[in-house]
PDB file of N, CA and C in Angstrom:
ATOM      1  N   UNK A   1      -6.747 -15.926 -10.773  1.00  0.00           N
ATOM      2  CA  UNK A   1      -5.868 -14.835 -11.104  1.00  0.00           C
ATOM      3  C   UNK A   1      -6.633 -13.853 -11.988  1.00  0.00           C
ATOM      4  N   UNK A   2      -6.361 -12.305 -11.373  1.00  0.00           N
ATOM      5  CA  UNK A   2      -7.102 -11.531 -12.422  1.00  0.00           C
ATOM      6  C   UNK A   2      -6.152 -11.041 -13.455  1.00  0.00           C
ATOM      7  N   UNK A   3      -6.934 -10.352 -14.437  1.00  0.00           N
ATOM      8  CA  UNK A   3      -6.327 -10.021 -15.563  1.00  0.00           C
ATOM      9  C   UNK A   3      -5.423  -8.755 -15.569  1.00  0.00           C
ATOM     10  N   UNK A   4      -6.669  -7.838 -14.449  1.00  0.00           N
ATOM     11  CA  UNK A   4      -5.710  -6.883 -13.935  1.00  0.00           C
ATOM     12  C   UNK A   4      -4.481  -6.566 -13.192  1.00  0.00           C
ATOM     13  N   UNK A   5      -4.389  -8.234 -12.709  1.00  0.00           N
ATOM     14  CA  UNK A   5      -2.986  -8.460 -11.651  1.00  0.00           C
ATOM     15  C   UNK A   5      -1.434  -8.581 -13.070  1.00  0.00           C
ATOM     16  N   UNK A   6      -2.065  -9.472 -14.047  1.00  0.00           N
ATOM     17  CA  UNK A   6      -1.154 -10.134 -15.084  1.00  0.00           C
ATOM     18  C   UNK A   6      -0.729  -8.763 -16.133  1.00  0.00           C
ATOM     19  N   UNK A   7      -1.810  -7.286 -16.173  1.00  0.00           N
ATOM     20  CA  UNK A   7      -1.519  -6.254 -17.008  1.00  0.00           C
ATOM     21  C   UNK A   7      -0.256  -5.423 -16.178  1.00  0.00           C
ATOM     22  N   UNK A   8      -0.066  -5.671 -15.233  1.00  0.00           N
ATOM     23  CA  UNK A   8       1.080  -4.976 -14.265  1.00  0.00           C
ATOM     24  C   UNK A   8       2.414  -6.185 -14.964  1.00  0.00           C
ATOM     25  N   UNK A   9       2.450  -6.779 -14.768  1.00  0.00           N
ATOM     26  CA  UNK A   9       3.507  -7.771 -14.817  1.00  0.00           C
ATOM     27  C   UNK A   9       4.411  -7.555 -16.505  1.00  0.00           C
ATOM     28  N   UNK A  10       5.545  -7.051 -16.644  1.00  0.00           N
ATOM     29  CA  UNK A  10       6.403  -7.111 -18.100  1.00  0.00           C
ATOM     30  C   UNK A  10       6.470  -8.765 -18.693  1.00  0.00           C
ATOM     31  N   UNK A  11       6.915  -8.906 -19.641  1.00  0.00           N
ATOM     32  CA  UNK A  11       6.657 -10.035 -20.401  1.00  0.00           C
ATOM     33  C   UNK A  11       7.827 -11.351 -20.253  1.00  0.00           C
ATOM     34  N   UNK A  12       8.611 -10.932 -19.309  1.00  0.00           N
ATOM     35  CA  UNK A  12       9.481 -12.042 -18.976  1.00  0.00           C
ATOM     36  C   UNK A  12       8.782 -12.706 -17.706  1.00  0.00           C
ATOM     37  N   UNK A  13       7.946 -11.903 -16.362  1.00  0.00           N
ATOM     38  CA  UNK A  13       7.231 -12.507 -15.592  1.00  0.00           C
ATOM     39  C   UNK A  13       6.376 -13.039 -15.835  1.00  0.00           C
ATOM     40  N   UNK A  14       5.483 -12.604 -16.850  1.00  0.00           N
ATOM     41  CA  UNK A  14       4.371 -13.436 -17.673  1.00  0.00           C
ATOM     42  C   UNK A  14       4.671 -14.590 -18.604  1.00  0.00           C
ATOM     43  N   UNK A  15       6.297 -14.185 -18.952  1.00  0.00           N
ATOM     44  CA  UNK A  15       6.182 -15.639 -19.352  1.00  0.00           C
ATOM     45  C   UNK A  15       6.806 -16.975 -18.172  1.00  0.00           C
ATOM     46  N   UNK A  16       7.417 -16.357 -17.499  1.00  0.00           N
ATOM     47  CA  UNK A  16       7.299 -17.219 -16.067  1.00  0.00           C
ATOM     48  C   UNK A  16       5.911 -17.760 -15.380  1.00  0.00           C
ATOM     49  N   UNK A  17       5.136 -17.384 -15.336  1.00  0.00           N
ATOM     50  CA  UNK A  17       3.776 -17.498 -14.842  1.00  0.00           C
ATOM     51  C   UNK A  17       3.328 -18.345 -15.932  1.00  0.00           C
ATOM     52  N   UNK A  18       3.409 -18.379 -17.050  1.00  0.00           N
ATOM     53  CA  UNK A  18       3.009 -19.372 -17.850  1.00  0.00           C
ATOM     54  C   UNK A  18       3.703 -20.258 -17.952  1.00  0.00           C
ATOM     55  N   UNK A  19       4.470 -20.239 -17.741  1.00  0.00           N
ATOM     56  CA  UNK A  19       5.897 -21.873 -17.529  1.00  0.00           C
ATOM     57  C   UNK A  19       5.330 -22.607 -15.931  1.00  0.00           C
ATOM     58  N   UNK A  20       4.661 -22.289 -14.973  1.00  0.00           N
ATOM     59  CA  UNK A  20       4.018 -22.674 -13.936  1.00  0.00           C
ATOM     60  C   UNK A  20       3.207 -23.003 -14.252  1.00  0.00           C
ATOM     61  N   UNK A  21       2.169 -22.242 -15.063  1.00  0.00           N
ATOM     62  CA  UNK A  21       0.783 -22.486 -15.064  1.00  0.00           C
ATOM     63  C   UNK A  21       0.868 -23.522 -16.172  1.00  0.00           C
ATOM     64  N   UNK A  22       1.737 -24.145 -17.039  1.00  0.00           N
ATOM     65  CA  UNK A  22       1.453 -25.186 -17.925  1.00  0.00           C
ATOM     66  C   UNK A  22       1.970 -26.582 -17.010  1.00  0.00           C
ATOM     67  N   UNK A  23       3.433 -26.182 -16.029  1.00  0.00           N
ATOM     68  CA  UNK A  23       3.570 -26.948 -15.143  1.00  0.00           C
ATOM     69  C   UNK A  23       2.870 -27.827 -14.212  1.00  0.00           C
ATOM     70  N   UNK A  24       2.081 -26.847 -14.055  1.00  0.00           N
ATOM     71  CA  UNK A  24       0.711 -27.157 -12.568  1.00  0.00           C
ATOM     72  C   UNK A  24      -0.429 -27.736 -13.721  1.00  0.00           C
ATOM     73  N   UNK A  25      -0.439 -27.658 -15.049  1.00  0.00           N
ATOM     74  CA  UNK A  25      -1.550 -28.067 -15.715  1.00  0.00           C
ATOM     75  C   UNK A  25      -1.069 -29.548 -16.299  1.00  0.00           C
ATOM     76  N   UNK A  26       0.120 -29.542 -16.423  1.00  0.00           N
ATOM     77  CA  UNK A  26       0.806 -31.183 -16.423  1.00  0.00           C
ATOM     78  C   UNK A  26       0.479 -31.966 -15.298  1.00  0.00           C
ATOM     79  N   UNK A  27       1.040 -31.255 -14.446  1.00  0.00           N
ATOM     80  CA  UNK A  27       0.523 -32.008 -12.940  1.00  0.00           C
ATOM     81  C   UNK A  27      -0.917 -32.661 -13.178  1.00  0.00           C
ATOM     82  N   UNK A  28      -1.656 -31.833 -13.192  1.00  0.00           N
ATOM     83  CA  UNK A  28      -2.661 -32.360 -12.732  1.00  0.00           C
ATOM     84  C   UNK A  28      -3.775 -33.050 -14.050  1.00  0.00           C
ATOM     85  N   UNK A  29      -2.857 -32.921 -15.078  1.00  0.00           N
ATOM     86  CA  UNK A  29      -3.488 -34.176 -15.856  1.00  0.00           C
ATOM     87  C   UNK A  29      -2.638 -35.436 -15.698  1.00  0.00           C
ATOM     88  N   UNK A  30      -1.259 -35.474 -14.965  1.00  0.00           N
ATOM     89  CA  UNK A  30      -1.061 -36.908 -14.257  1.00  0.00           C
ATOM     90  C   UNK A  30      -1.730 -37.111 -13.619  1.00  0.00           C
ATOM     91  N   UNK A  31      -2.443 -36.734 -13.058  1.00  0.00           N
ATOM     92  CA  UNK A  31      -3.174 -35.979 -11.336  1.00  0.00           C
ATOM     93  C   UNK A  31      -4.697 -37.580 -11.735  1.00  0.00           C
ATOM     94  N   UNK A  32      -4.999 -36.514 -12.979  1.00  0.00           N
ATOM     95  CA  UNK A  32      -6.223 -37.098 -13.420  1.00  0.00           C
ATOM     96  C   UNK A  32      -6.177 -38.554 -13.683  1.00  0.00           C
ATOM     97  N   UNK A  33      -5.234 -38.763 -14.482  1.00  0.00           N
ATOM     98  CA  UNK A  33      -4.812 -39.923 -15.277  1.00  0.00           C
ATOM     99  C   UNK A  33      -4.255 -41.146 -14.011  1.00  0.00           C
ATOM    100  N   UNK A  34      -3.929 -41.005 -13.321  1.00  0.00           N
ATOM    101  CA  UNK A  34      -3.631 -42.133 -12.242  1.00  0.00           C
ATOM    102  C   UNK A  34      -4.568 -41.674 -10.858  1.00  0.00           C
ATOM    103  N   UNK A  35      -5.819 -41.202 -11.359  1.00  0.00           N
ATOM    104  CA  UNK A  35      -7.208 -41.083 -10.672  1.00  0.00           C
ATOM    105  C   UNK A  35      -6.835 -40.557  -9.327  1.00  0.00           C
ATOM    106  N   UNK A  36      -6.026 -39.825  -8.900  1.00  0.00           N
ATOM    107  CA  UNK A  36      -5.752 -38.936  -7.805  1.00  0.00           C
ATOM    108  C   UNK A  36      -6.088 -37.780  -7.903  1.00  0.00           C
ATOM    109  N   UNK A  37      -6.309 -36.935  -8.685  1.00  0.00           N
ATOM    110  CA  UNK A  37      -7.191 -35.984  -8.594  1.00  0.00           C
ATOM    111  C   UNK A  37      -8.773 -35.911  -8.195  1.00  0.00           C
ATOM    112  N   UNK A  38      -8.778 -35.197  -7.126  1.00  0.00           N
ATOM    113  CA  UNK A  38     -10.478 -35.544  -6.360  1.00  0.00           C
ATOM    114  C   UNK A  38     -10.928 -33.862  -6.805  1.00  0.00           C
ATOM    115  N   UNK A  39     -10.715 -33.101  -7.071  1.00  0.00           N
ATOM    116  CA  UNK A  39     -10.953 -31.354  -7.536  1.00  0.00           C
ATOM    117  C   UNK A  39     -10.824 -31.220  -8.912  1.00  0.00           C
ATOM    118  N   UNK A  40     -11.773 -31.800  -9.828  1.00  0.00           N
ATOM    119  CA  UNK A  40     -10.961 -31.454 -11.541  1.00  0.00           C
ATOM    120  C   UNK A  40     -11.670 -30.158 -11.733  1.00  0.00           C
ATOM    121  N   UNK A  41     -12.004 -29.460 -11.273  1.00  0.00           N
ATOM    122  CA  UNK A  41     -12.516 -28.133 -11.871  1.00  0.00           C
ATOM    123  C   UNK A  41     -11.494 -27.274 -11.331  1.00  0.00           C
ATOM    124  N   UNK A  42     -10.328 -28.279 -11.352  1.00  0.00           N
ATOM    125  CA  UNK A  42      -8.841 -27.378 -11.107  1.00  0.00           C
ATOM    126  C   UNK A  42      -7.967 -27.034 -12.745  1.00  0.00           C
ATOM    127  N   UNK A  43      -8.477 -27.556 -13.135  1.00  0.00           N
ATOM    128  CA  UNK A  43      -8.230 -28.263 -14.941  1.00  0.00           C
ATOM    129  C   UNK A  43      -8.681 -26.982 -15.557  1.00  0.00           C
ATOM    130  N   UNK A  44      -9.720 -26.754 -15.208  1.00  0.00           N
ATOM    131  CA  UNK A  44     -10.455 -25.582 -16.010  1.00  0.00           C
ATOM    132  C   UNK A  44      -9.707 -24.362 -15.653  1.00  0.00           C
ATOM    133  N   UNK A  45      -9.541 -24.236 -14.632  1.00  0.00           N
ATOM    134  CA  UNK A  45      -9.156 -22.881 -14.187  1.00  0.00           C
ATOM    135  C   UNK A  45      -7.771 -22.530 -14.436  1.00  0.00           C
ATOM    136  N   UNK A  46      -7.096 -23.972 -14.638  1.00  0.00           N
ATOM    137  CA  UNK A  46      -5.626 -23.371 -14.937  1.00  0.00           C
ATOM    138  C   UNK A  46      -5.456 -23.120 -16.324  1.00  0.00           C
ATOM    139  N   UNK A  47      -6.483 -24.012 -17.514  1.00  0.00           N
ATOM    140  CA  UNK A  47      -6.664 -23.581 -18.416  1.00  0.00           C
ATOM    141  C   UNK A  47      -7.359 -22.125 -18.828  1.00  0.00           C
ATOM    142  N   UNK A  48      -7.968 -21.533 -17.858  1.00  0.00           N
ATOM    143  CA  UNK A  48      -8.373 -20.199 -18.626  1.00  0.00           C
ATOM    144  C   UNK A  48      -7.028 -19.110 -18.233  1.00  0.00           C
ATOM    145  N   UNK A  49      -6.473 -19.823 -16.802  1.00  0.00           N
ATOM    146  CA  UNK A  49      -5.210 -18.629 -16.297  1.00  0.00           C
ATOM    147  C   UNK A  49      -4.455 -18.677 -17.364  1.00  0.00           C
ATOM    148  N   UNK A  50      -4.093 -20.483 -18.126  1.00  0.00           N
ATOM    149  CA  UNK A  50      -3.358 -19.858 -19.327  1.00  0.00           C
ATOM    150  C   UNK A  50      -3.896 -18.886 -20.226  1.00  0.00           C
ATOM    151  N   UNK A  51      -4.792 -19.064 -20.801  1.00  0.00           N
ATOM    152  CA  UNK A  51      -5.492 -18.499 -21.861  1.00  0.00           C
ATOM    153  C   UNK A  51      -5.366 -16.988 -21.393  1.00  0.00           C
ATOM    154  N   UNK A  52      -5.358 -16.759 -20.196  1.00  0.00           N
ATOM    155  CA  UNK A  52      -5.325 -15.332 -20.064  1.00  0.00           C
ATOM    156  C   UNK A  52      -4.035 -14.530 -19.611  1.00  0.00           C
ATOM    157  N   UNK A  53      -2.956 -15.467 -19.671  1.00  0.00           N
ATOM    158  CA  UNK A  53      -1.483 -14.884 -19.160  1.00  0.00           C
ATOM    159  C   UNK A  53      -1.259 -14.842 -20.615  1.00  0.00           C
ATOM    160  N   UNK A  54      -1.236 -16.170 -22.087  1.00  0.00           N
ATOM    161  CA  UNK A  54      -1.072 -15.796 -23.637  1.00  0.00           C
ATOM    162  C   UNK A  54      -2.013 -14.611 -24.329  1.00  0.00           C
ATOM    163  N   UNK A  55      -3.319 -14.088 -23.632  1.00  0.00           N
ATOM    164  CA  UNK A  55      -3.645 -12.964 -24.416  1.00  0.00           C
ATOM    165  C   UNK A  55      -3.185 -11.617 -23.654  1.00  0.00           C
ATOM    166  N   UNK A  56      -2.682 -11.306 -22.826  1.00  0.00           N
ATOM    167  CA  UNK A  56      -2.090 -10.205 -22.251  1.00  0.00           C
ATOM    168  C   UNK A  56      -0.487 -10.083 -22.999  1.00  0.00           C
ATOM    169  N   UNK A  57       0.060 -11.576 -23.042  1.00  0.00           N
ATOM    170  CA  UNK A  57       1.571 -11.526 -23.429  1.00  0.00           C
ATOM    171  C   UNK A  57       1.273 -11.431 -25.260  1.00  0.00           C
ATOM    172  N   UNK A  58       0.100 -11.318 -25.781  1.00  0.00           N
ATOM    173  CA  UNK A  58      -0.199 -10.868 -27.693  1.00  0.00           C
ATOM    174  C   UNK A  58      -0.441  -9.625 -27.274  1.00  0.00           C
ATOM    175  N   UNK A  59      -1.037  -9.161 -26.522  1.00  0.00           N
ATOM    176  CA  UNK A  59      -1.513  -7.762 -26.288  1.00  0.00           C
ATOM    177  C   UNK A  59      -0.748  -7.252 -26.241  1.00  0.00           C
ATOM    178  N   UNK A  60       0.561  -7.547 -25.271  1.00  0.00           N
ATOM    179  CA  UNK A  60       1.238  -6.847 -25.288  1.00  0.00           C
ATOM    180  C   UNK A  60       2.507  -6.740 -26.331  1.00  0.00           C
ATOM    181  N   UNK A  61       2.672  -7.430 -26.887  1.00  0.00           N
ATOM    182  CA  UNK A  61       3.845  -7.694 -28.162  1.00  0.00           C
ATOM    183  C   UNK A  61       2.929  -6.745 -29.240  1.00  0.00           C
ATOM    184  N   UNK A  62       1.569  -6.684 -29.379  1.00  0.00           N
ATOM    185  CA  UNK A  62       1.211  -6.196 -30.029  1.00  0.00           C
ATOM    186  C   UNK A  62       1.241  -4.811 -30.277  1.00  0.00           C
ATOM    187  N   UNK A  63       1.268  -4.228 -28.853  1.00  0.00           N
ATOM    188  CA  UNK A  63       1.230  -2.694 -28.405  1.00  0.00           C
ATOM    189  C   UNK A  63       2.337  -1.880 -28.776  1.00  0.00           C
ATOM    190  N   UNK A  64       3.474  -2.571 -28.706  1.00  0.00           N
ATOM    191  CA  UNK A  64       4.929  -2.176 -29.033  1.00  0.00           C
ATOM    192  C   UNK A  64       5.049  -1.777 -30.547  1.00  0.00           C
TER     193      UNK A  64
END
């Protein structure tokens, strides 16, 4: 996900997108943890999508 897709989006969709993206990041540390996960560099990536849906949603609280 780009950053430029998440700067379009108001702050109730972004915070939807982050209620998924912590969802899908639960998942798949069950994923990990009962050794069914065969892709963990899925881990990483949902961790930076968070990291980058919470600094757009400061950015933007900030801007206001």
């Amino acid at each position: 996900m780009k950053s430029s897709e998440l700067r379009v989006k108001d702050t109730s969709q972004l915070g939807k997108e982050l209620e998924e993206l912590l969802r899908a990041q639960f998942n798949l540390r069950m994923q990990r943890a009962t050794q069914q996960l065969s892709n963990t560099s899925q881990l990483s990536k949902v961790r930076r999508d968070i990291a980058r849906v919470r600094t757009i949603m400061r950015e933007k609280v900030a801007a206001k």
